[in-house]
Protein backbone atom coordinates (compact mmCIF):
# COMPACT_ATOMS: atom_id res chain seq x y z
CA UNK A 1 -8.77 -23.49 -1.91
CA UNK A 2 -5.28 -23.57 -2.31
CA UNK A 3 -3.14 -25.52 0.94
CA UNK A 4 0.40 -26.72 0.90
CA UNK A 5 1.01 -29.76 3.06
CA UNK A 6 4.07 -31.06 4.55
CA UNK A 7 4.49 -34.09 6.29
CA UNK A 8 6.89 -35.65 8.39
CA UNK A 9 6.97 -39.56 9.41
CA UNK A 10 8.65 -41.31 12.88
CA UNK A 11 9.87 -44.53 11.83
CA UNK A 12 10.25 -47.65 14.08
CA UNK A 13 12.33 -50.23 13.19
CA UNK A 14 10.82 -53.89 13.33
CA UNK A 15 11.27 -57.40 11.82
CA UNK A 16 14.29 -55.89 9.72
CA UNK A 17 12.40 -53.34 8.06
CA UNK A 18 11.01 -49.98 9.25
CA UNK A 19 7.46 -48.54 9.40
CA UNK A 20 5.97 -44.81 9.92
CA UNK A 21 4.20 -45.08 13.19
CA UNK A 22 3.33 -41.16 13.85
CA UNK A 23 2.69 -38.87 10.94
CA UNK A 24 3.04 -34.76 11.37
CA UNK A 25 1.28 -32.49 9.58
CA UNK A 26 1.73 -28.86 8.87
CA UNK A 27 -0.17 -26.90 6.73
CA UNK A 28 1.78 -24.22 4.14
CA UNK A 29 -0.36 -21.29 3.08
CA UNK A 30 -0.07 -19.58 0.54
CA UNK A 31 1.39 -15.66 1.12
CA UNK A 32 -0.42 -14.49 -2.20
CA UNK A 33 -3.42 -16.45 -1.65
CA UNK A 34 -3.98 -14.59 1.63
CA UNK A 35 -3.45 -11.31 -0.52
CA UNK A 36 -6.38 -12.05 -2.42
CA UNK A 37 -8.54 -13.03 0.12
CA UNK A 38 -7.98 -9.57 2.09
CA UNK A 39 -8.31 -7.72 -2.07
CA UNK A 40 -12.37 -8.98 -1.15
CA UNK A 41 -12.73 -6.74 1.04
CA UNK A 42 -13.64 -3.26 0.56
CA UNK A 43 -12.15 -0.36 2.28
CA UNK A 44 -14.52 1.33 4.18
CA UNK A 45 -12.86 4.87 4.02
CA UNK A 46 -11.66 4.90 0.14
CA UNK A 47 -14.13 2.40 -1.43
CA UNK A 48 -11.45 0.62 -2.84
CA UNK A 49 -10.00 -2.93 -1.62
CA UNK A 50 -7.95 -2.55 1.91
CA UNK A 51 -5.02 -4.00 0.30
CA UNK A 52 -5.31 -0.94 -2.55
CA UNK A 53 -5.94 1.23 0.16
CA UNK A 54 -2.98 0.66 1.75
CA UNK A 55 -4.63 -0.76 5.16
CA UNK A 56 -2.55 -3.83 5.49
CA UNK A 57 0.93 -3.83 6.17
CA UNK A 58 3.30 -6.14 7.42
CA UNK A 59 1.89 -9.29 6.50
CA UNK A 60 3.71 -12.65 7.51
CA UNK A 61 2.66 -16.45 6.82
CA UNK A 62 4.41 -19.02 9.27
CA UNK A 63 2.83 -22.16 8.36
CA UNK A 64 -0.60 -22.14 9.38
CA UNK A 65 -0.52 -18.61 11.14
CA UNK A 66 -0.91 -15.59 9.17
CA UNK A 67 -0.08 -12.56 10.75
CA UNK A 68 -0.75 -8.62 9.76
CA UNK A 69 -0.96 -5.39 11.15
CA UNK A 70 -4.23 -3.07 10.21
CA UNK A 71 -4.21 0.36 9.36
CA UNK A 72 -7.67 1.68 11.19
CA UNK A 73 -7.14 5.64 10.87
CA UNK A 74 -9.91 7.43 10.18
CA UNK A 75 -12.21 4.56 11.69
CA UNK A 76 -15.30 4.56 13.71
CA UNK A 77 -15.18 2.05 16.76
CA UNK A 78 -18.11 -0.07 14.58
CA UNK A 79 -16.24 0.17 11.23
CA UNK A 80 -13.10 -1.34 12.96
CA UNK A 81 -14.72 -4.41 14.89
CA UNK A 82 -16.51 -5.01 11.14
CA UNK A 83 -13.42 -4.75 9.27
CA UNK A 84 -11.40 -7.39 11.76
CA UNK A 85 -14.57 -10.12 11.59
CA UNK A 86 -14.56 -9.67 7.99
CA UNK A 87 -10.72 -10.19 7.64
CA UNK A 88 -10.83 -12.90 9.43
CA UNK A 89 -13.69 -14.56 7.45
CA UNK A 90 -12.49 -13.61 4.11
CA UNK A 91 -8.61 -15.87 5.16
CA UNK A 92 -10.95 -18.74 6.76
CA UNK A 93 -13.09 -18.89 4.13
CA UNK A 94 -9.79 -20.50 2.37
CA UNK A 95 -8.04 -21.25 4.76
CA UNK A 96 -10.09 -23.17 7.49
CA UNK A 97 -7.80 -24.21 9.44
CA UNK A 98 -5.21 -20.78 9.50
CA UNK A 99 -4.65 -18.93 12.48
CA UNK A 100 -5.50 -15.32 12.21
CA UNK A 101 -3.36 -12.61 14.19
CA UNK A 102 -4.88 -9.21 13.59
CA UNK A 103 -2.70 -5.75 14.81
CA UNK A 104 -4.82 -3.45 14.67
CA UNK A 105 -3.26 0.57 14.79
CA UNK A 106 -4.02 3.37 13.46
CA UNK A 107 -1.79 6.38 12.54
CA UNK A 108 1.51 5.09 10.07
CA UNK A 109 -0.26 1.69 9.41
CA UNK A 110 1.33 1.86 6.29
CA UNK A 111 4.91 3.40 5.57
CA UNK A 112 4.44 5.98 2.75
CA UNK A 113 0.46 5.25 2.89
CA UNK A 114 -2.04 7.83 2.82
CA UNK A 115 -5.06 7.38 4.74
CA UNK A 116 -7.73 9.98 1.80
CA UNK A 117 -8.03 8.85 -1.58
CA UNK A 118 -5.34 6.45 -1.64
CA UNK A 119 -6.59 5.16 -4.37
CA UNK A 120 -6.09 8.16 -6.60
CA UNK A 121 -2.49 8.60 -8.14
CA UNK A 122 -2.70 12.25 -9.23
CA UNK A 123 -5.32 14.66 -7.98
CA UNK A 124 -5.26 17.71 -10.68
CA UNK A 125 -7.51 20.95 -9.51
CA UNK A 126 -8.46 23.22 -12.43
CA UNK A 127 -8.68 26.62 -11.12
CA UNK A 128 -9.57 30.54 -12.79
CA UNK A 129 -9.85 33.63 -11.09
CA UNK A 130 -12.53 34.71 -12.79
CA UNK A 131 -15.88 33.19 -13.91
CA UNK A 132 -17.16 32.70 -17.60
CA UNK A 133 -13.31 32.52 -18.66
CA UNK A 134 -14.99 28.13 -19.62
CA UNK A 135 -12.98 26.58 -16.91
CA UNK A 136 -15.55 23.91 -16.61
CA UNK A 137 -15.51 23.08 -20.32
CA UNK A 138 -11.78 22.53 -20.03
CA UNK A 139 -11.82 20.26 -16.76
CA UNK A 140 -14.61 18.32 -18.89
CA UNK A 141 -12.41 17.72 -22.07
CA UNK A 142 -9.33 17.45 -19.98
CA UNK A 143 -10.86 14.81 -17.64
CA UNK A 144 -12.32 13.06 -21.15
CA UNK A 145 -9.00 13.48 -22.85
CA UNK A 146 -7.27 11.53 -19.85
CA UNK A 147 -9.86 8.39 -20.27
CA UNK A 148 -9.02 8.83 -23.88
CA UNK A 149 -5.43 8.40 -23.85
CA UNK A 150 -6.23 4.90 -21.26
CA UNK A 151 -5.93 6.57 -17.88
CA UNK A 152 -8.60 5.62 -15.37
CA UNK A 153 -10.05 9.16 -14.63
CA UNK A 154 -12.85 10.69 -12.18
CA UNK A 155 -14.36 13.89 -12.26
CA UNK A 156 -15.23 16.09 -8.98
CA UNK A 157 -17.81 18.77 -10.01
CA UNK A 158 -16.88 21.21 -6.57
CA UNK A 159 -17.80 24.64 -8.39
CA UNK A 160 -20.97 24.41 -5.64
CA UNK A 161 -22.80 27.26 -6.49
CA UNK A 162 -22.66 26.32 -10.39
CA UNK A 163 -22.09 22.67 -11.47
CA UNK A 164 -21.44 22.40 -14.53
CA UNK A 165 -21.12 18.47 -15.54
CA UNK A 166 -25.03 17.51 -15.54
CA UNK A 167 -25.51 19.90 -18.58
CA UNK A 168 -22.23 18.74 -20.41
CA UNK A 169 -22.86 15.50 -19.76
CA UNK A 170 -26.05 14.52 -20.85
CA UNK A 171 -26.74 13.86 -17.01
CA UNK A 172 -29.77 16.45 -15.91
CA UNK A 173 -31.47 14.63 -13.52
CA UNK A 174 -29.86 11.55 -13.19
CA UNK A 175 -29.17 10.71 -9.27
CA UNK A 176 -26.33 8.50 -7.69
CA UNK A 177 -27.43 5.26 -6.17
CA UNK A 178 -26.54 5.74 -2.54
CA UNK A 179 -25.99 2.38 -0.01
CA UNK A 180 -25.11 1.17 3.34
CA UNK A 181 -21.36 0.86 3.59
CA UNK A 182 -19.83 -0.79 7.21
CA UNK A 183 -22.81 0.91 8.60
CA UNK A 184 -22.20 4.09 6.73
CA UNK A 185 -24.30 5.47 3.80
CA UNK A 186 -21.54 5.71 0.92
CA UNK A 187 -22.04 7.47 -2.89
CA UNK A 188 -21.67 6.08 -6.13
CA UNK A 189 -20.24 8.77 -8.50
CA UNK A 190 -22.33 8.51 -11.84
CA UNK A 191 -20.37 6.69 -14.83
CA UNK A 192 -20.52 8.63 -18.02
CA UNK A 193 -18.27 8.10 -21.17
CA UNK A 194 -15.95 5.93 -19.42
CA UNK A 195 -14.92 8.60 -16.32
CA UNK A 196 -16.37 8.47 -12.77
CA UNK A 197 -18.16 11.65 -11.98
CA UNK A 198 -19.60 13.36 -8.66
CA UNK A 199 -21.72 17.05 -8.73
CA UNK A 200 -23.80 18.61 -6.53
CA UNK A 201 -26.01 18.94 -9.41
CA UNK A 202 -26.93 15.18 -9.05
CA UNK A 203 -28.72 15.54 -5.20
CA UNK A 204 -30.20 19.27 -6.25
CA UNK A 205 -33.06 20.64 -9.14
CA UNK A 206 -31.31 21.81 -11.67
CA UNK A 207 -33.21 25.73 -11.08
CA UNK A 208 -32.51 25.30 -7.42
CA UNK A 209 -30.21 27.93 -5.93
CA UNK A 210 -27.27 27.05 -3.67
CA UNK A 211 -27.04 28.85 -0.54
CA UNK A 212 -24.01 27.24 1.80
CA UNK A 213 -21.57 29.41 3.64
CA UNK A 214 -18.16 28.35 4.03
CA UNK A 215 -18.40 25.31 7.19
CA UNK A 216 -21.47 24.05 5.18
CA UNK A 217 -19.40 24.47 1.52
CA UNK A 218 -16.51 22.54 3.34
CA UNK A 219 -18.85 19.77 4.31
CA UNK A 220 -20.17 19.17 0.88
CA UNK A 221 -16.83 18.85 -0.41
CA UNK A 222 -15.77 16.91 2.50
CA UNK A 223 -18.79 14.86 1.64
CA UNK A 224 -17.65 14.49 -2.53
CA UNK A 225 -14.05 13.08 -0.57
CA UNK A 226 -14.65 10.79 2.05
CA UNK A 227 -18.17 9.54 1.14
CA UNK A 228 -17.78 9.14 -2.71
CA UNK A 229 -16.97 5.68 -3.28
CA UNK A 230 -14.15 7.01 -6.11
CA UNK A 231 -12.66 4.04 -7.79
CA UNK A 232 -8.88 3.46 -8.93
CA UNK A 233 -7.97 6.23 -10.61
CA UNK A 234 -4.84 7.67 -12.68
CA UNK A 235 -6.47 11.05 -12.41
CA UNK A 236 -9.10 12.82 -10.68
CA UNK A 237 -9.66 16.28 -12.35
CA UNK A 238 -11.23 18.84 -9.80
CA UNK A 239 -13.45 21.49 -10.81
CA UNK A 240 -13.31 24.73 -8.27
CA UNK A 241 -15.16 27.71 -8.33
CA UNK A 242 -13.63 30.90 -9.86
CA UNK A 243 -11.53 32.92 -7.31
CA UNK A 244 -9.79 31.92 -3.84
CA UNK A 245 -12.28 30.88 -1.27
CA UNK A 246 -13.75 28.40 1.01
CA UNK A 247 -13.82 25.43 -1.20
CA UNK A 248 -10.10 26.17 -2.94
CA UNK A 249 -8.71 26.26 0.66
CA UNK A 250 -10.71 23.07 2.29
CA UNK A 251 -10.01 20.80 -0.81
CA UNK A 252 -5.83 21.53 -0.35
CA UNK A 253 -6.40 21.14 3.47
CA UNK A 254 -8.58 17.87 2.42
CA UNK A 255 -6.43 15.85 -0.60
CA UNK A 256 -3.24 16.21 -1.56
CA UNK A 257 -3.16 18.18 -4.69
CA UNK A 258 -0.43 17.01 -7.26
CA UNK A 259 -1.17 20.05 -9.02
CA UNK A 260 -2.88 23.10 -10.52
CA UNK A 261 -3.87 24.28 -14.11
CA UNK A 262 -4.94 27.70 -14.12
CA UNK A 263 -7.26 29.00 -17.00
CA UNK A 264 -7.75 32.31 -18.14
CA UNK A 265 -8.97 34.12 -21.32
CA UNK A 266 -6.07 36.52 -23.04
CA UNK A 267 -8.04 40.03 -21.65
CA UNK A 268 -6.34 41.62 -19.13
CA UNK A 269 -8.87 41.70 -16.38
CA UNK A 270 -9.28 37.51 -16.76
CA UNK A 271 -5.64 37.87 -16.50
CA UNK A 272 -5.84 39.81 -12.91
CA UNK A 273 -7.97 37.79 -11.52
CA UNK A 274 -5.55 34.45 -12.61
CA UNK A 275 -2.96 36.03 -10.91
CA UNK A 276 -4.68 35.82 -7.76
CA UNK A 277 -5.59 32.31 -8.20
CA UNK A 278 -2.13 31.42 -9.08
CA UNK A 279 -1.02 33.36 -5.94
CA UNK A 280 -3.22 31.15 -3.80
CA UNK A 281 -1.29 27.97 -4.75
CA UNK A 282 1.89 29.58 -4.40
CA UNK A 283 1.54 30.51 -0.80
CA UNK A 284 4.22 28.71 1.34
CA UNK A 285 1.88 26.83 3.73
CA UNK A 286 0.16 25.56 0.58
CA UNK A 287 2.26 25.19 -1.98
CA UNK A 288 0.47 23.77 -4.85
CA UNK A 289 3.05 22.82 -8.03
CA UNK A 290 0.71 24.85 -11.16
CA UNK A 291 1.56 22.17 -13.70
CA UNK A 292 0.63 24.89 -16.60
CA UNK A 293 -1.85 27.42 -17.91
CA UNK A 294 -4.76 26.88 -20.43
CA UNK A 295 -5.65 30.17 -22.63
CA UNK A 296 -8.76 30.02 -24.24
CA UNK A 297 -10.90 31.55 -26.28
CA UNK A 298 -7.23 32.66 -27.66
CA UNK A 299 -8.66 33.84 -30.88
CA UNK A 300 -11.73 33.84 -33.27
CA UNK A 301 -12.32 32.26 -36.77
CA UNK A 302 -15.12 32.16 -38.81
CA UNK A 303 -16.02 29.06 -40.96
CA UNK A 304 -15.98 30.82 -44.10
CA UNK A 305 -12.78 32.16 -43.02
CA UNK A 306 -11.20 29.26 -41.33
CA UNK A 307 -7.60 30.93 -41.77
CA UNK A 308 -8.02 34.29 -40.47
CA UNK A 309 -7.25 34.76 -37.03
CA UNK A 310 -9.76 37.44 -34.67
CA UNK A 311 -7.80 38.46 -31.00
CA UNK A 312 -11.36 39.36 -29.69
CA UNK A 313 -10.05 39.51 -26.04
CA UNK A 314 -6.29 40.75 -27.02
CA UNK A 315 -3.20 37.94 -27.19
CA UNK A 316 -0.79 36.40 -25.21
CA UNK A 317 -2.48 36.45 -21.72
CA UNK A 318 -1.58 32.69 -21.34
CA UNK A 319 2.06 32.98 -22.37
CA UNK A 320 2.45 35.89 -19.09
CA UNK A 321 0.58 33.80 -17.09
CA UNK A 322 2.90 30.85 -17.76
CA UNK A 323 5.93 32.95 -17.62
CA UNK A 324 4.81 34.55 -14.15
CA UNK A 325 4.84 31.52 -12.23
CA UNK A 326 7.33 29.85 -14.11
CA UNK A 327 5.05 27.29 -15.66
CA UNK A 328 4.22 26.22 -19.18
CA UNK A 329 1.37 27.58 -21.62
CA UNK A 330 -0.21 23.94 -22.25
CA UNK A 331 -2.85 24.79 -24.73
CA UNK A 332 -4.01 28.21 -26.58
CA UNK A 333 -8.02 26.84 -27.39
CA UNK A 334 -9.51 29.15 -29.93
CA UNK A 335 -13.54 30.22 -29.47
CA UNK A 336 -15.59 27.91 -31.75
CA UNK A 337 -19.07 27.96 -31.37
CA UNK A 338 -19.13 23.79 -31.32
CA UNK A 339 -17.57 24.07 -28.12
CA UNK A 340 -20.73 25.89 -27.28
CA UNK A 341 -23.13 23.67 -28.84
CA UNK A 342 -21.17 20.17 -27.78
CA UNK A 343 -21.53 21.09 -24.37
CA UNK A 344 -25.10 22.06 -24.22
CA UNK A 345 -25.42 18.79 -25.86
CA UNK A 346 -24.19 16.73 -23.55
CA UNK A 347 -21.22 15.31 -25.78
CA UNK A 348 -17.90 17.63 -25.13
CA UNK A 349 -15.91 18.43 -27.93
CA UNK A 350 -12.73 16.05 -27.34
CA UNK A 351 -15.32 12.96 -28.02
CA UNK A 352 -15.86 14.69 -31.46
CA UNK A 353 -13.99 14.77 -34.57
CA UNK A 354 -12.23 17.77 -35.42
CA UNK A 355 -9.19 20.33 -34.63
CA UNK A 356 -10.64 21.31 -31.32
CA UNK A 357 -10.33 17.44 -30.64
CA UNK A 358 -6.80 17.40 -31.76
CA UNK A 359 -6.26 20.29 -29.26
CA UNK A 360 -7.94 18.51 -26.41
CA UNK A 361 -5.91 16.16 -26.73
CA UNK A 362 -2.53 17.66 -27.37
CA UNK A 363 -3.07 19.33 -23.92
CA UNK A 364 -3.91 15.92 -22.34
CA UNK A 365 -0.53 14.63 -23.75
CA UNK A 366 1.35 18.20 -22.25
CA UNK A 367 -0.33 17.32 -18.69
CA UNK A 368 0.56 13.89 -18.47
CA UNK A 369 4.48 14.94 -19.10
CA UNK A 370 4.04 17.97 -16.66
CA UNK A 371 2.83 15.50 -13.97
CA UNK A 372 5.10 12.93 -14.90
CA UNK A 373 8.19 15.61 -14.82
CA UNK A 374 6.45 16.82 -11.07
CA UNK A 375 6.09 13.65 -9.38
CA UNK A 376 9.85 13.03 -10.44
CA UNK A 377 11.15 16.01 -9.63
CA UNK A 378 9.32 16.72 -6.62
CA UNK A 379 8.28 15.00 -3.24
CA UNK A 380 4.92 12.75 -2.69
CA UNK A 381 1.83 15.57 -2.14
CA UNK A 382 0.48 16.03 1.44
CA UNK A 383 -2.54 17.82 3.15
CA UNK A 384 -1.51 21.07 3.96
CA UNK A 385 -2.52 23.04 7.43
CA UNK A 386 -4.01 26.12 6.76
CA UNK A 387 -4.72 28.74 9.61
């Protein structure tokens, strides 16, 4: 415990000297010893500490009174009277004898604050128009590249009808430990290779099928948001579903998105059906920045061959993507049949030695500078309203 005192003395003079007859206390505290106190406590909407989370604002230490506003949006009536007691116990618990003034408000608690995920920096969705074009196997060496390179990365599996993670993983069957939280039941995404990760593939049998329509596919994901205890992150890479539905428009209306990466295979129908995806982000009530394009299975070379280049699919479907919607081509990934094998494995390819590594991880290094050059370049990302 960590307390400042300062004293002051009235003196009486007597018998040609003086002596301190009355002897004032006041206690200093400490401004960044109350900031650790209140880092104790866990946020009960992001998971992460309130002070992380961006719930405290305006704090002020006068001697022994410590004073702070508290951001309570998003809040049931029970969460709020827990988080006040446990504010006030955390301070007390150093500071016996402070005086604890508690404003609580909710709505613009925090200038600049956000009141989902604020805990995540960069929230990057990895979107296709079509299925089979290996969307997921990107998002998986993407999010792996990011931990990689030292950035503290999560993984949201929210292709519902076919999560993909368990399998490349290594996780089939695992389950995440669920607890009380400020009397709510909270999830804890499954650690694997160093990134956080959340599927629907965790709470379901691997052979079940998936049968949600949209306002039950928008509570799931709802559910992977607000109920996921996600830690710090740098990154969280989102996995959608091919095409433009339910789950594409709830997670924009949900987080806000820093950004897109569209994949897509070099055929012309993949290419179509990217378009439309792209189109989705672009529209002016949503608004999505598409931070680049990923082409892959750009070409074909056997191992005897290793030179020789096969366009099985045709070429240059990335680069028109990219030059469509005035992005860049971040990474042309040629079809190797590791890729195949590492992910039925459980170990994607990035972890592996190799030139598909390499490329894994020259696109990691591309989408960190495309982020970088958005978040300069462009205002903080919102929610968007969709009708």
């Amino acid at each position: 415990m960590t307390i400042e005192a300062a004293y002051s003395c009235t003196f009486q003079h007597s018998g040609g000297s003086f002596r301190c007859v009355d002897i004032n206390f006041s206690f200093m505290i400490d401004h960044n010893k109350i900031v650790e106190a209140l880092r104790r406590i866990p946020d009960p909407g992001s998971g992460t500490d309130i002070i992380s989370g961006k719930r405290v604002a305006d704090l002020k230490v006068e001697e022994e009174n410590v004073f702070f506003s508290l951001n309570t949006t998003g809040l049931e009536d029970k969460q709020k009277g827990q988080l006040n007691f446990r504010c006030q116990e955390e301070i007390l618990k150093d500071f016996p004898d402070a005086n604890v003034h508690i404003h609580m408000k909710a709505g613009g608690g925090v200038k600049g604050g956000r009141s989902v995920l604020p805990q995540v920096k960069n929230i990057i969705a990895v979107a296709s128009g079509k299925g089979g074009v290996g969307k997921s196997t990107i998002a998986a060496n993407l999010a792996l590249g990011l931990a990689k390179a030292g950035y503290k990365t999560g993984l949201m599996d929210a292709d519902l009808y076919g999560p993909s993670m368990p399998t490349m993983f290594g996780l089939k069957g695992q389950r995440p430990k669920i607890y009380e939280h400020y009397g709510k039941p909270v999830i804890e995404p499954i650690e694997k290779y160093g990134i956080s990760i959340m599927s629907i593939g965790f709470v379901i049998e691997p052979e079940q099928a998936v049968v949600l329509r949209g306002p039950r596919l928008s509570g799931v994901l709802k559910q992977f948001i607000n109920d996921v205890r996600w830690p710090d992150l740098d990154f969280m890479v989102v996995d959608l579903p091919p095409g433009t539905g339910d789950i594409q428009l709830s997670l924009v209306q949900s987080v806000p998105v820093t950004g897109a990466v569209l994949v897509t295979t070099p055929q012309t129908v993949a290419l179509d059906d990217a378009i439309k995806a792209g189109n989705m982000f672009k529209i002016e009530n949503i608004d999505v920045p598409i931070l680049g394009v990923v082409e892959n299975m750009s070409w074909f070379s056997p191992e005897e061959l290793p030179d020789k280049k096969y366009y099985l699919f045709g070429k240059d479907g990335g680069k028109k993507l990219a030059q469509l919607f005035n992005t860049v081509l971040l990474s042309q990934v040629p079809l190797i049949q590791s890729v195949q094998e590492s992910g039925d494995e459980g170990v994607p390819a990035v972890l592996k030695e190799g030139e598909l590594a390499e490329i894994y991880h020259d696109l990691t290094k591309k989408l960190v500078r495309q982020t970088i050059l958005r978040n300069e370049m462009l205002g903080p990302t919102k929610q968007v309203e969709v009708n």
